[in-house]
Protein backbone atom coordinates (compact mmCIF):
# COMPACT_ATOMS: atom_id res chain seq x y z
CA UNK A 1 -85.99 150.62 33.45
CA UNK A 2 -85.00 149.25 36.99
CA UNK A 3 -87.63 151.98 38.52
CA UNK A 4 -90.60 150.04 36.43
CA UNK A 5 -89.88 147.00 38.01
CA UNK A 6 -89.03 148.51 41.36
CA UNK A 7 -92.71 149.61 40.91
CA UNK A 8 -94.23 146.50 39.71
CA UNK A 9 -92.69 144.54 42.81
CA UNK A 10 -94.04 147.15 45.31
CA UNK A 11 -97.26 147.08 43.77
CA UNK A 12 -97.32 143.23 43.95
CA UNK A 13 -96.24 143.83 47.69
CA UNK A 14 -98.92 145.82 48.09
CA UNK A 15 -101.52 143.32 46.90
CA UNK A 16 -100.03 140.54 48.89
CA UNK A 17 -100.21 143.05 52.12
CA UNK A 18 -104.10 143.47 51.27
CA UNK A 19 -104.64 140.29 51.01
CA UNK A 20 -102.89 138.97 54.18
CA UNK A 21 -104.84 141.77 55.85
CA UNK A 22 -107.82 140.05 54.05
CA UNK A 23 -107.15 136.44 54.99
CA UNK A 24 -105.41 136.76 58.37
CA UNK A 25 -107.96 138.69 59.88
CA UNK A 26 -107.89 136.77 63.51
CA UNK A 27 -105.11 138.84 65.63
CA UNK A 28 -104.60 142.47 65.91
CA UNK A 29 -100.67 142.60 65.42
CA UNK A 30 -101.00 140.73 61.96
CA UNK A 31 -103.79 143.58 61.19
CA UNK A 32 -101.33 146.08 61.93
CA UNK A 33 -97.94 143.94 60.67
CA UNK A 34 -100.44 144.08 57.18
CA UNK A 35 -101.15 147.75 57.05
CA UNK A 36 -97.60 148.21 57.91
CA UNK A 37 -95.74 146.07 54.69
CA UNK A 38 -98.90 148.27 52.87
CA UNK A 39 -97.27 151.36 53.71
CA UNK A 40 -93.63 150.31 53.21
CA UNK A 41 -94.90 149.06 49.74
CA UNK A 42 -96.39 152.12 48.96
CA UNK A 43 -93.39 154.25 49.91
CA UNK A 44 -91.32 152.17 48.23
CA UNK A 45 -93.92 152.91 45.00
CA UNK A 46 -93.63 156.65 45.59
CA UNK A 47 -90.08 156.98 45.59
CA UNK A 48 -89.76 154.81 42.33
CA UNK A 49 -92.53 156.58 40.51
CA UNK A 50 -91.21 160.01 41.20
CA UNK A 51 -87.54 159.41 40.82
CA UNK A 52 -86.92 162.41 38.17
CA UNK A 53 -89.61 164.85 40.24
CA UNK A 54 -87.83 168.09 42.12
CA UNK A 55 -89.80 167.06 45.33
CA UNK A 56 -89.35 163.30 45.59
CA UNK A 57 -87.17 163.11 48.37
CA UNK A 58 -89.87 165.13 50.53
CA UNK A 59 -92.80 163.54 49.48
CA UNK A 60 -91.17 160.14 50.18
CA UNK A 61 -89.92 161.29 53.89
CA UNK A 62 -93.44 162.52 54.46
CA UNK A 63 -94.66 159.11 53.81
CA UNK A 64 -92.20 157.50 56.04
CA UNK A 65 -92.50 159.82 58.51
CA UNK A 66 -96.33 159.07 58.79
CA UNK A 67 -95.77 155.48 58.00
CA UNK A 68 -93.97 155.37 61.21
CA UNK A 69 -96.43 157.27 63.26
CA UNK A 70 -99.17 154.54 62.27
CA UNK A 71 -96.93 152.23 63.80
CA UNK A 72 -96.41 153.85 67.10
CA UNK A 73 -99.84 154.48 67.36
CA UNK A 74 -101.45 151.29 66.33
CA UNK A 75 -98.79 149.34 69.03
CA UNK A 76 -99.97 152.10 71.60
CA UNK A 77 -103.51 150.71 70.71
CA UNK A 78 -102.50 147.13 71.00
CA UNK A 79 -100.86 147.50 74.47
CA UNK A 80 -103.89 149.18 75.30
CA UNK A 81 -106.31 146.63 74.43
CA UNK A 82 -104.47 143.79 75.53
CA UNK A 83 -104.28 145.62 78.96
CA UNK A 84 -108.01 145.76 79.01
CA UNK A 85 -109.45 142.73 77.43
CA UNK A 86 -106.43 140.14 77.57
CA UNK A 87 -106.32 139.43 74.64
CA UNK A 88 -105.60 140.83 70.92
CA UNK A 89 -108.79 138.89 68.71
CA UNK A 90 -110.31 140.95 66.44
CA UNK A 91 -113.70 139.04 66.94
CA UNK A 92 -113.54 140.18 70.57
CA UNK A 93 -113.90 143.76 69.83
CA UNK A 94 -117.54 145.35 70.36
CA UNK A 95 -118.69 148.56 70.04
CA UNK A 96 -121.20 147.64 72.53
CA UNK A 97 -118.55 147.99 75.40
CA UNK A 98 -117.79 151.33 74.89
């Protein structure tokens, strides 16, 4: 009973992460601080939906393990780009400078 509603709060964390991404679109870091509560959410999700699988513990260390690689990379990204440009707006980034 207790993984249903473990499951129904991650998914309602997941739907507040989208639409943060959604609405607070101006700066990079909340862009990635969004996808990032996403991915926690969904982990969370996976390891309370398959709680009587053989394979759950994997599956869920996968998706940490790759949760946290997304976050390494995207801050890698962001260092990058403030480095170059100054800044970290999303409505300053053109594919026309490339």
């Amino acid at each position: 009973m207790s993984a249903f509603y473990l499951t129904l709060l991650s998914m309602l964390g997941f739907f507040m992460a989208l639409l943060a991404l959604s609405l607070q679109y101006k700066h990079f870091l909340s862009v990635l601080l969004s996808l990032e509560a996403a991915t926690m959410n969904l982990f969370i999700m996976t390891f309370a939906l398959s709680n009587n699988i053989t394979y759950s513990g994997q599956t869920s260390l996968i998706l940490i393990t790759l949760g946290a690689c997304e976050a390494s990379l995207g801050l890698a990204i962001l260092v990058a780009i403030i480095r170059a440009q100054g800044n970290d707006y999303v409505s300053s980034f053109s594919l026309q400078k490339c």
